[in-house]
Protein backbone atom coordinates (compact mmCIF):
# COMPACT_ATOMS: atom_id res chain seq x y z
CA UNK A 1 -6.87 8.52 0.02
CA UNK A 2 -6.42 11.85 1.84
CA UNK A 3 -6.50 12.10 -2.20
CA UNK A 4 -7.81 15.30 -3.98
CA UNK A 5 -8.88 18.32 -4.49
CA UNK A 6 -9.28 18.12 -8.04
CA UNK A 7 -8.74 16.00 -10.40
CA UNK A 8 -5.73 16.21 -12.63
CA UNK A 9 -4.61 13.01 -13.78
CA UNK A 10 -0.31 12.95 -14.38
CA UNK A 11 1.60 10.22 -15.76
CA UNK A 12 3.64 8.35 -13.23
CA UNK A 13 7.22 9.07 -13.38
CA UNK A 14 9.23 5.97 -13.48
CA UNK A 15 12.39 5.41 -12.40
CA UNK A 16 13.94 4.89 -15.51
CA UNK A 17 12.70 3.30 -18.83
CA UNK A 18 9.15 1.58 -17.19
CA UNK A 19 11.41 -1.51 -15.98
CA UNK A 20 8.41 -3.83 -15.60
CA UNK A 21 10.69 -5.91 -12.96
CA UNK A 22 8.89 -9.23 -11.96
CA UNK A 23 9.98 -10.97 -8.62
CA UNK A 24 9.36 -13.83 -6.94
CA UNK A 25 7.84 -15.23 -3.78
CA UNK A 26 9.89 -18.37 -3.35
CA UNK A 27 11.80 -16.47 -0.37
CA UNK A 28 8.57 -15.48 0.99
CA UNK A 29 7.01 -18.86 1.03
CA UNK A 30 9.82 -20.23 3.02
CA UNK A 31 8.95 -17.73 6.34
CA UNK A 32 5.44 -18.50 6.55
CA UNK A 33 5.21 -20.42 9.73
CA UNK A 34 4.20 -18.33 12.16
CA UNK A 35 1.87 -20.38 14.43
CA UNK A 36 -1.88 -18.99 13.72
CA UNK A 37 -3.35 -16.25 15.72
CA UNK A 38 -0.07 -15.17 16.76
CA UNK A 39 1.16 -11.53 16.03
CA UNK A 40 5.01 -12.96 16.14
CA UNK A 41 7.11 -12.36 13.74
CA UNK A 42 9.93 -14.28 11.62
CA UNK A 43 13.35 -12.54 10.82
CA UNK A 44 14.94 -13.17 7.84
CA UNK A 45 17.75 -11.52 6.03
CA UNK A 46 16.87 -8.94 3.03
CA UNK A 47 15.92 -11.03 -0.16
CA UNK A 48 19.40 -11.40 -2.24
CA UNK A 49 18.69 -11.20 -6.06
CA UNK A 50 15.91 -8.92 -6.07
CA UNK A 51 16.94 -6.80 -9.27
CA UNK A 52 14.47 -3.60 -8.33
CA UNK A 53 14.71 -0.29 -5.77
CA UNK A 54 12.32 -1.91 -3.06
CA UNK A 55 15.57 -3.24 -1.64
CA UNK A 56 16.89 0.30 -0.52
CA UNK A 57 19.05 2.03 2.95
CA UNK A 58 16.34 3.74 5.01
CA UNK A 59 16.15 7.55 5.14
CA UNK A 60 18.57 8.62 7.62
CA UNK A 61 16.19 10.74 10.40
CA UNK A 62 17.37 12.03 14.05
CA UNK A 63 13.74 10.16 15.02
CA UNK A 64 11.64 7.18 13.15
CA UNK A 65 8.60 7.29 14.77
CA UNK A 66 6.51 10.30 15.51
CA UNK A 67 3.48 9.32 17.77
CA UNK A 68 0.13 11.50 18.11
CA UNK A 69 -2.52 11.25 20.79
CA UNK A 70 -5.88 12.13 20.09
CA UNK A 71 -8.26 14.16 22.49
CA UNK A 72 -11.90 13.46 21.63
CA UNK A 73 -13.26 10.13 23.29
CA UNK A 74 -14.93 7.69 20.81
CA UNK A 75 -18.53 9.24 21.44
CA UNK A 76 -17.24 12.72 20.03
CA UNK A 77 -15.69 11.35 16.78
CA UNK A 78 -19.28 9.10 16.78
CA UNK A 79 -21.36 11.76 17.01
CA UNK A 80 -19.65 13.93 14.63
CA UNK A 81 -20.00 11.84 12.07
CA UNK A 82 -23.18 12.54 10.82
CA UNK A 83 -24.90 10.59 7.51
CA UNK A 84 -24.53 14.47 5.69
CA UNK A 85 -20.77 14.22 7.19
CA UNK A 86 -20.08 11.06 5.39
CA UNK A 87 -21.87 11.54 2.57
CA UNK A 88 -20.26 15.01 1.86
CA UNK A 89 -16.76 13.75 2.62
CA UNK A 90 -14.49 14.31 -0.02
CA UNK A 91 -10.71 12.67 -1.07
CA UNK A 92 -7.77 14.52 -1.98
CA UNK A 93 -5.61 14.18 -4.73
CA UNK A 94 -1.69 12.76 -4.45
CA UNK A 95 -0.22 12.64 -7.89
CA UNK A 96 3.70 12.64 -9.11
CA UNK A 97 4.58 15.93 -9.68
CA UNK A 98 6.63 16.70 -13.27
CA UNK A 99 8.66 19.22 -11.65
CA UNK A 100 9.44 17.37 -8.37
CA UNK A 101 13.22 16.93 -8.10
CA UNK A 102 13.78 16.19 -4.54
CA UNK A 103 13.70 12.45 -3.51
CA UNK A 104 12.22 11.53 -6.55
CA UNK A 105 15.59 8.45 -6.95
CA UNK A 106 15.12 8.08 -2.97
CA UNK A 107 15.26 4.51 -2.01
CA UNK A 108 12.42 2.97 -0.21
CA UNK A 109 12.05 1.47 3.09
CA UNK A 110 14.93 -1.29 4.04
CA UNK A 111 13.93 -4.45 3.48
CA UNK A 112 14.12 -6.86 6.88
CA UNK A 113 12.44 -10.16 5.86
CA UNK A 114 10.18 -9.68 8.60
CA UNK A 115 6.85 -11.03 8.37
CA UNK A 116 4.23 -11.03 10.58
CA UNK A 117 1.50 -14.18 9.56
CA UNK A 118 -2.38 -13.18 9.53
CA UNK A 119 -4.36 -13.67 12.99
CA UNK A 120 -5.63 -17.05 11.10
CA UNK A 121 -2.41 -18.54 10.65
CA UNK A 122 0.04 -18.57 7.29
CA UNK A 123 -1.14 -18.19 3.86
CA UNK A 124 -0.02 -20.26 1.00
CA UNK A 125 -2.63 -20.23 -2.04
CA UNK A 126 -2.64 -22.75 -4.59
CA UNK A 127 -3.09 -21.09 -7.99
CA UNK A 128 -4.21 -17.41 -8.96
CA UNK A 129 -4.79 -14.84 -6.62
CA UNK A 130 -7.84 -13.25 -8.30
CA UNK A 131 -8.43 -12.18 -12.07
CA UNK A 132 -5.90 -9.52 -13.32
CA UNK A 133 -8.07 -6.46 -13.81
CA UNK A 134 -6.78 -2.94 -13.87
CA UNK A 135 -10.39 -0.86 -13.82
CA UNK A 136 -10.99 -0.94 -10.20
CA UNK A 137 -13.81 -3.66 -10.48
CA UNK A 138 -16.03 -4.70 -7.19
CA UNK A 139 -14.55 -6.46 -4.71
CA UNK A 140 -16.27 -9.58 -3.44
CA UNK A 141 -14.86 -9.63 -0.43
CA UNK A 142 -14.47 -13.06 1.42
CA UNK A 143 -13.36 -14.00 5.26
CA UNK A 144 -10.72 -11.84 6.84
CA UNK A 145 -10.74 -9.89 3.40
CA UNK A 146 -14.32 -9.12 4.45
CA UNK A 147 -13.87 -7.72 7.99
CA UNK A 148 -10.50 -6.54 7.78
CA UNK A 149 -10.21 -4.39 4.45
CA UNK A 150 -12.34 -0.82 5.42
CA UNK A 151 -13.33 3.21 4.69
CA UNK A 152 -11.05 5.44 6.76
CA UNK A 153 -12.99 9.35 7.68
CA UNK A 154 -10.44 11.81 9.15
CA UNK A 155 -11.53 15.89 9.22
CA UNK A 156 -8.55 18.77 8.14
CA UNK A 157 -8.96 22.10 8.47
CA UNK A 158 -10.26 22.53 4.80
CA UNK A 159 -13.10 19.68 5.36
CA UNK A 160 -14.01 16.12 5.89
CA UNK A 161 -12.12 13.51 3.92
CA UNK A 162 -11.97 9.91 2.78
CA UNK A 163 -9.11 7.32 2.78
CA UNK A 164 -8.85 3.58 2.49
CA UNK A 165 -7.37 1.69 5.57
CA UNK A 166 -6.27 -2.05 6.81
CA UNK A 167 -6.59 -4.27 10.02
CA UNK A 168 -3.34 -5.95 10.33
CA UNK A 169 -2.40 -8.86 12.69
CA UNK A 170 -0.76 -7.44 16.05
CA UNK A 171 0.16 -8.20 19.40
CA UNK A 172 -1.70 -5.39 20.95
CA UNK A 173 -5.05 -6.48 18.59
CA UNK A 174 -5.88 -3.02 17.83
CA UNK A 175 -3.80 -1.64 15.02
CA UNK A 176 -4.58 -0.62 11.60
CA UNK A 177 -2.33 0.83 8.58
CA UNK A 178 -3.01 3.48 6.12
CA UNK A 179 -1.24 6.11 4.42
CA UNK A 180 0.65 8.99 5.95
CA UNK A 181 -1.26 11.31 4.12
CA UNK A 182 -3.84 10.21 4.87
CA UNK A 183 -3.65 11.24 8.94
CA UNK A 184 -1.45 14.59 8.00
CA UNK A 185 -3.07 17.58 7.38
CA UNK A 186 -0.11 19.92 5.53
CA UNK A 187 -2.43 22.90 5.78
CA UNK A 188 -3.26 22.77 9.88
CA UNK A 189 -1.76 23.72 12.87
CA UNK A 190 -0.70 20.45 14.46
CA UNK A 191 0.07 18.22 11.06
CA UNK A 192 -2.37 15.84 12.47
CA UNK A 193 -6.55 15.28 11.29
CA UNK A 194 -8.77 14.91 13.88
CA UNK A 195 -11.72 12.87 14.13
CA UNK A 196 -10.41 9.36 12.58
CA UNK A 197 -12.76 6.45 12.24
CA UNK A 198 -12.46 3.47 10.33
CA UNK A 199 -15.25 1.07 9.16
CA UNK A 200 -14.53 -2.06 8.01
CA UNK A 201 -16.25 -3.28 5.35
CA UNK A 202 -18.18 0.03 4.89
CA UNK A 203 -20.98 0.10 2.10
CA UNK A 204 -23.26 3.23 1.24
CA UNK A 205 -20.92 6.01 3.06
CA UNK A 206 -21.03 3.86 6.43
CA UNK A 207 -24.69 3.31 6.35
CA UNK A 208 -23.92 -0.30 6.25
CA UNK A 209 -21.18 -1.23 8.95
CA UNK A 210 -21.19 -4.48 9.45
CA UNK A 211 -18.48 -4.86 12.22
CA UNK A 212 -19.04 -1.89 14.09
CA UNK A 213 -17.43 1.81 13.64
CA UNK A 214 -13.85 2.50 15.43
CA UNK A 215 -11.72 5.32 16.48
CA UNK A 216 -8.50 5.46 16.85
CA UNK A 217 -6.69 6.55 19.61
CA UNK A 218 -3.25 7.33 18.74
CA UNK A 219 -1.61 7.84 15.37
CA UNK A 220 2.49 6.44 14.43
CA UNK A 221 3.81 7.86 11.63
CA UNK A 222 7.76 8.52 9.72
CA UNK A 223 9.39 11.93 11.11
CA UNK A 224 10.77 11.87 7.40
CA UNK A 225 7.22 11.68 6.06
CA UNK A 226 6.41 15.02 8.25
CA UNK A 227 9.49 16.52 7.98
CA UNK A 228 9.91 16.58 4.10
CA UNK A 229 6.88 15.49 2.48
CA UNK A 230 5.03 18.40 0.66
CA UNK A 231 1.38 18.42 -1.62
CA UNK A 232 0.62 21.50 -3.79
CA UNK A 233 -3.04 22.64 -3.84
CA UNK A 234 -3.65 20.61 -7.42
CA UNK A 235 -2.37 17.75 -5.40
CA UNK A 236 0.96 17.44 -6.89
CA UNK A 237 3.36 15.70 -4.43
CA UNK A 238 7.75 16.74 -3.73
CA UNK A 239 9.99 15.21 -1.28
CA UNK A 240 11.81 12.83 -0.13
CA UNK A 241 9.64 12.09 2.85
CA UNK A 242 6.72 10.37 0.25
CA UNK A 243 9.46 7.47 -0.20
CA UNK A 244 7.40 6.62 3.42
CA UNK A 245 3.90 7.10 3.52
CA UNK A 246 2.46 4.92 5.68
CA UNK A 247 1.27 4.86 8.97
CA UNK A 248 -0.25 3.29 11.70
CA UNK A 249 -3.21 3.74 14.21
CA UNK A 250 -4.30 2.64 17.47
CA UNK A 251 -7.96 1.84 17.73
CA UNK A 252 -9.95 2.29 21.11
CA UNK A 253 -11.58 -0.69 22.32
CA UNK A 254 -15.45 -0.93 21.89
CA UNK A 255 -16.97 0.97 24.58
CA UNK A 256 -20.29 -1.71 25.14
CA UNK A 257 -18.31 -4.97 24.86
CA UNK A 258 -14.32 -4.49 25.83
CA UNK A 259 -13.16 -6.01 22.74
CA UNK A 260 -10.29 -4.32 20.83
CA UNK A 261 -11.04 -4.44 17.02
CA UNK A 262 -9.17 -7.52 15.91
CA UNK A 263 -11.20 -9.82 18.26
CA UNK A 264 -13.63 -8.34 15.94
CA UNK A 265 -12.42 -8.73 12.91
CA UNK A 266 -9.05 -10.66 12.41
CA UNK A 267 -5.91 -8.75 11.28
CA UNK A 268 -4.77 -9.54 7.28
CA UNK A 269 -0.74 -10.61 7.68
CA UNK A 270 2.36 -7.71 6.84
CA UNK A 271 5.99 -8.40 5.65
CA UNK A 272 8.31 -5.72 6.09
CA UNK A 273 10.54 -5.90 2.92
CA UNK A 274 9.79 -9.47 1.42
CA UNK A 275 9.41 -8.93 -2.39
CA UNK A 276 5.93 -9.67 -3.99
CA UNK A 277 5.10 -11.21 -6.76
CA UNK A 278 0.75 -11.01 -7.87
CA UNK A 279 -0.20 -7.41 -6.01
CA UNK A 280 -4.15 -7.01 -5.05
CA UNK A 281 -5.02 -3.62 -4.23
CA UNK A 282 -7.94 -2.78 -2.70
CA UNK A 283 -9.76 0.76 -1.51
CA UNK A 284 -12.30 2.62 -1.97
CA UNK A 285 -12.07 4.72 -4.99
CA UNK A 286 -14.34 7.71 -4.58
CA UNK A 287 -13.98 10.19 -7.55
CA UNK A 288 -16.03 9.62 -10.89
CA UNK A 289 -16.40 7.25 -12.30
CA UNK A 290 -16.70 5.65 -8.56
CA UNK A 291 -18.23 6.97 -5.86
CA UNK A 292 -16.75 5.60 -2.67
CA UNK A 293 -19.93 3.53 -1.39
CA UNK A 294 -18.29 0.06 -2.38
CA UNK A 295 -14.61 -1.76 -2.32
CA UNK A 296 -12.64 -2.05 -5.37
CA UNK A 297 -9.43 -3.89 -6.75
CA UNK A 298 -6.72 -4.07 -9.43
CA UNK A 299 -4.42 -7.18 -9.53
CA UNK A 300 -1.58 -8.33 -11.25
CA UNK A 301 1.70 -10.40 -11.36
CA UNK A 302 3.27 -7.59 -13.38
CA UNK A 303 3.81 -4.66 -10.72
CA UNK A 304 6.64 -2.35 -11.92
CA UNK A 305 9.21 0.30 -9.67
CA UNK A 306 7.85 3.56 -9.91
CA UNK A 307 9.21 6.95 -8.54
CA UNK A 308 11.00 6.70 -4.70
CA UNK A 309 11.28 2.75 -5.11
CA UNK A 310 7.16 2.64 -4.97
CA UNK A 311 5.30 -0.87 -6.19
CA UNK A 312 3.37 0.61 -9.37
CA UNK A 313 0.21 -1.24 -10.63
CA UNK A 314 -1.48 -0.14 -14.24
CA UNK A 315 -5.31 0.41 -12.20
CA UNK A 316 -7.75 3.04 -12.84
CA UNK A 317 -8.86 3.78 -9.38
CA UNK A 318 -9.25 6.74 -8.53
CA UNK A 319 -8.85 9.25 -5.24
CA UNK A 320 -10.56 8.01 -2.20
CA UNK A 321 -8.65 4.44 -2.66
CA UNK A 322 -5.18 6.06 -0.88
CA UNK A 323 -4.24 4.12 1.93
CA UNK A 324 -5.94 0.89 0.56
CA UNK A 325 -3.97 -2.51 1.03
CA UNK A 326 -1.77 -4.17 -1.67
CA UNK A 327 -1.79 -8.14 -0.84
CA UNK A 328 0.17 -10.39 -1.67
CA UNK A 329 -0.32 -14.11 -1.70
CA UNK A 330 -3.69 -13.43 -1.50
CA UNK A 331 -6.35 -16.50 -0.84
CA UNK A 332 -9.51 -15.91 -2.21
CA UNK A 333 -11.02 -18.54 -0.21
CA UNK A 334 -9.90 -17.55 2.96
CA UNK A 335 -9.53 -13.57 2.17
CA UNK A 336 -5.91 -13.62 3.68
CA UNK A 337 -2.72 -12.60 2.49
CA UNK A 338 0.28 -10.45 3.53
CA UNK A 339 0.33 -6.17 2.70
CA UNK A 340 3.63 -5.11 1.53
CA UNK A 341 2.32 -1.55 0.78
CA UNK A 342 -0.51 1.03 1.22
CA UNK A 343 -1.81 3.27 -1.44
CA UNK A 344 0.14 6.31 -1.75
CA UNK A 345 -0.81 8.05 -5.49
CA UNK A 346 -1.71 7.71 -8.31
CA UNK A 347 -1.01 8.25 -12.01
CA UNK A 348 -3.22 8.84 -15.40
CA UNK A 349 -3.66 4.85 -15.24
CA UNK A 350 -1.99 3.65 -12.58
CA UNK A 351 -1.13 3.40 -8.67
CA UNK A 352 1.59 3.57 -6.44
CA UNK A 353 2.46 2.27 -2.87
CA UNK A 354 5.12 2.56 -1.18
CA UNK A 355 6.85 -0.81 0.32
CA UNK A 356 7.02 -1.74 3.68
CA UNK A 357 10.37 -2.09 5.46
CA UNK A 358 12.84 -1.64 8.46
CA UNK A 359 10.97 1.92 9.30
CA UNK A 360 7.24 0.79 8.89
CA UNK A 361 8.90 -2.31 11.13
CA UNK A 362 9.89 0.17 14.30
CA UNK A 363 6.73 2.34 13.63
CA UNK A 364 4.31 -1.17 13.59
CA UNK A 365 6.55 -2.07 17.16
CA UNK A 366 5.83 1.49 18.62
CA UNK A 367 2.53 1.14 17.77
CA UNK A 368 2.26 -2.26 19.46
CA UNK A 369 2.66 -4.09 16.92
CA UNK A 370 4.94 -6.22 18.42
C-alpha cells in the first residue's frame, strides 16, 4: 500500500447500517468466453438486480485519464534499488477518516459488464475458491497466481515505500494495476513517485525474484483521484476522488531478452463492473504483525459496501498490502480468476477496494489495455 506512516487503526465507515449485501456471479459466468490468450474483451450491459452502491454514475471530470512518463531508464530504477533500499522501505497508512464528509456517499465506478478473460483462457471453478480466512494467512500461490500477483517499490519525497500490485491480461502484454495511491505522492512536486518496480512473486524484500524485476514506464491514473483525493499525515483519507483509486502502469520490456512482462508471466483476467460474489485478496501486508517478505490473503463470500461504494472484506492485513488484487472466481488449481478491485484502505479489521468500472475501463484502454 503506499499505506502508512503510523499506525492508527479506525473503524471502517459503512454506508449505512453494515449491509452485508451478498451478490451473485450467475451474470458473470455467462461472459466468460473470451478465446484464451486473448486480451479481448466482452460487453455486456450493467448487472440489473444488484441491490448494493458498486452499480454507481461515474464521477463527472473535464479528463479521465491522466498519463505520466517516467525519465530514468530501467538500469537507474535497478540500480537504485539497493538490498538496504528494500529492506528499509516502508508503507503508508490509508484509513477512513471519522471526520471526512466529502464523497464519503460518492458512487463508485460505472459498472460496464466488461470483462477481459485471463491470458490462459476463461475461468470457471468448480467449488470453493480457497478457505475463508480473515487474518491475512500465507498465500500458496499456484500458476498464474504465482507469477502474476507481486511487491510494488515506488520512492516519494519523504522515503522509499511499499505497495502490492497485479499483472493483468492486455493487448499491449505489459500492463499492471495497483492503487492510485500508491503511484501519487500528495507531498511532492509533480504528484507522481519515481523509481517504480514491481516483482512478481517477491519473497525476502526482493531477494528472491523469481520472474525477473520490472519498471514501469508510464503511469495512467483518474484526474478525479488527483484532483480531489487528500491523506492527512496520520494517514486519514477525504474526498471524493478515493471513490477511484486505482491505476495502471506500463512496464518496459526486459532489456536482455525483448520480452514484455506478460510473455513472462501471464496476466490474471479484470471485469470492469461485473458483481462478485467469494473476494480473495491478496498483498503483501508489511506492518506488525507481518513484515512484507511473503504474500498474504483474506477470502470470503460475504464482502459488504463500505464508504464511496468500496467492496469491504473483515481481514486483518495490514499496510504494505494496498494495491493488492481482490479475485474473483478464483481457481486454485490454475491460480486464475478475474480482479474487480485493488486494495485501497483499511479499517481496525477490515479492507477496502474500490470496484472497477467504466473509468478504470478508459484508463486500462489508454494504457493499452485494449
Amino acid at each position: 500500500m503506499r499505506f502508512p506512516l503510523r499506525s492508527r487503526p479506525v473503524a471502517t465507515s459503512r454506508t449505512g447500517p453494515a449491509r452485508r449485501t451478498r451478490t451473485h456471479t450467475a451474470a458473470l459466468l455467462l461472459v466468460l468466453a473470451v478465446v484464451a490468450g486473448c486480451a479481448d474483451p466482452i460487453e455486456g450491459e450493467p448487472v440489473a438486480g444488484v441491490k448494493n452502491s458498486q452499480i454507481g454514475p461515474p464521477i463527472e471530470s473535464d479528463t479521465v485519464s491522466l498519463r505520466h512518463d517516467y525519465d530514468d531508464s530501467s538500469q537507474d530504477i535497478n540500480d537504485y534499488w539497493t538490498d538496504d533500499r528494500r529492506k528499509d522501505a516502508k508503507p503508508k497508512e490509508t484509513t477512513p477518516s471519522d471526520t471526512d464528509d466529502t464523497g464519503v456517499g460518492t458512487a463508485p465506478d460505472a459498472a460496464t459488464g466488461v470483462l477481459v478473460d485471463p491470458s490462459t483462457g476463461p475461468v470457471n471453478p468448480v467449488g470453493a475458491q480457497l478457505p475463508n480466512t480473515t487474518a491475512g494467512d500465507e498465500f500458496a500461490a499456484t500458476g498464474l497466481a504465482e507469477s502474476t500477483l507481486g511487491r510494488l517499490y515506488i520512492t516519494f519525497d519523504d522515503g522509499d515505500y511499499v505497495c502490492s500490485a497485479t499483472v493483468v491480461s492486455s493487448a499491449s502484454k505489459n500492463t499492471v494495476i495497483t492503487a492510485a495511491h500508491c503511484l501519487w505522492d500528495f507531498a511532492g512536486d509533480t504528484g507522481w513517485g519515481t523509481n517504480v518496480m514491481f516483482v512478481p512473486h517477491d519473497s525476502d524484500d526482493s531477494a528472491v525474484a523469481p520472474y525477473g524485476r520490472w519498471f514501469a514506464l508510464s503511469a495512467h491514473g483518474p484526474q478525479e483521484f488527483a484532483d480531489t483525493a487528500s491523506v492527512d499525515a496520520d494517514g486519514a483519507i477525504s474526498g471524493a476522488g478515493w471513490a477511484y483509486d486505482f491505476a495502471f502502469l506500463t512496464m518496459a520490456p526486459d532489456e536482455d531478452s525483448g520480452l514484455d512482462i506478460q510473455d513472462v508471466t501471464g496476466g490474471q483476467g479484470i471485469s470492469f463492473g461485473t458483481p462478485a460474489e467469494e473476494i480473495v485478496v491478496v498483498g503483501y501486508p508489511s506492518a506488525e504483525p507481518f513484515d512484507g517478505t511473503s504474500e498474504r490473503y483474506c477470502a470470503s463470500e460475504d464482502w459488504f459496501t463500505s464508504v464511496r461504494g468500496a467492496y469491504g472484506i473483515e481481514c486483518d492485513m495490514t499496510q504494505g498490502a494496498s494495491g493488492g488484487a481482490w479475485l474473483t472466481n478464483y481457481d486454485p488449481a490454475t491460480g486464475s480468476g478475474y480482479l474487480v478491485a485493488t486494495t485501497s484502505f483499511r479499517g481496525e479489521h477490515d479492507l477496502g477496494g474500490m470496484p472497477l468500472g467504466a473509468s478504470a475501463l478508459d484508463i486500462f484502454t489508454a494504457a493499452g489495455g485494449l
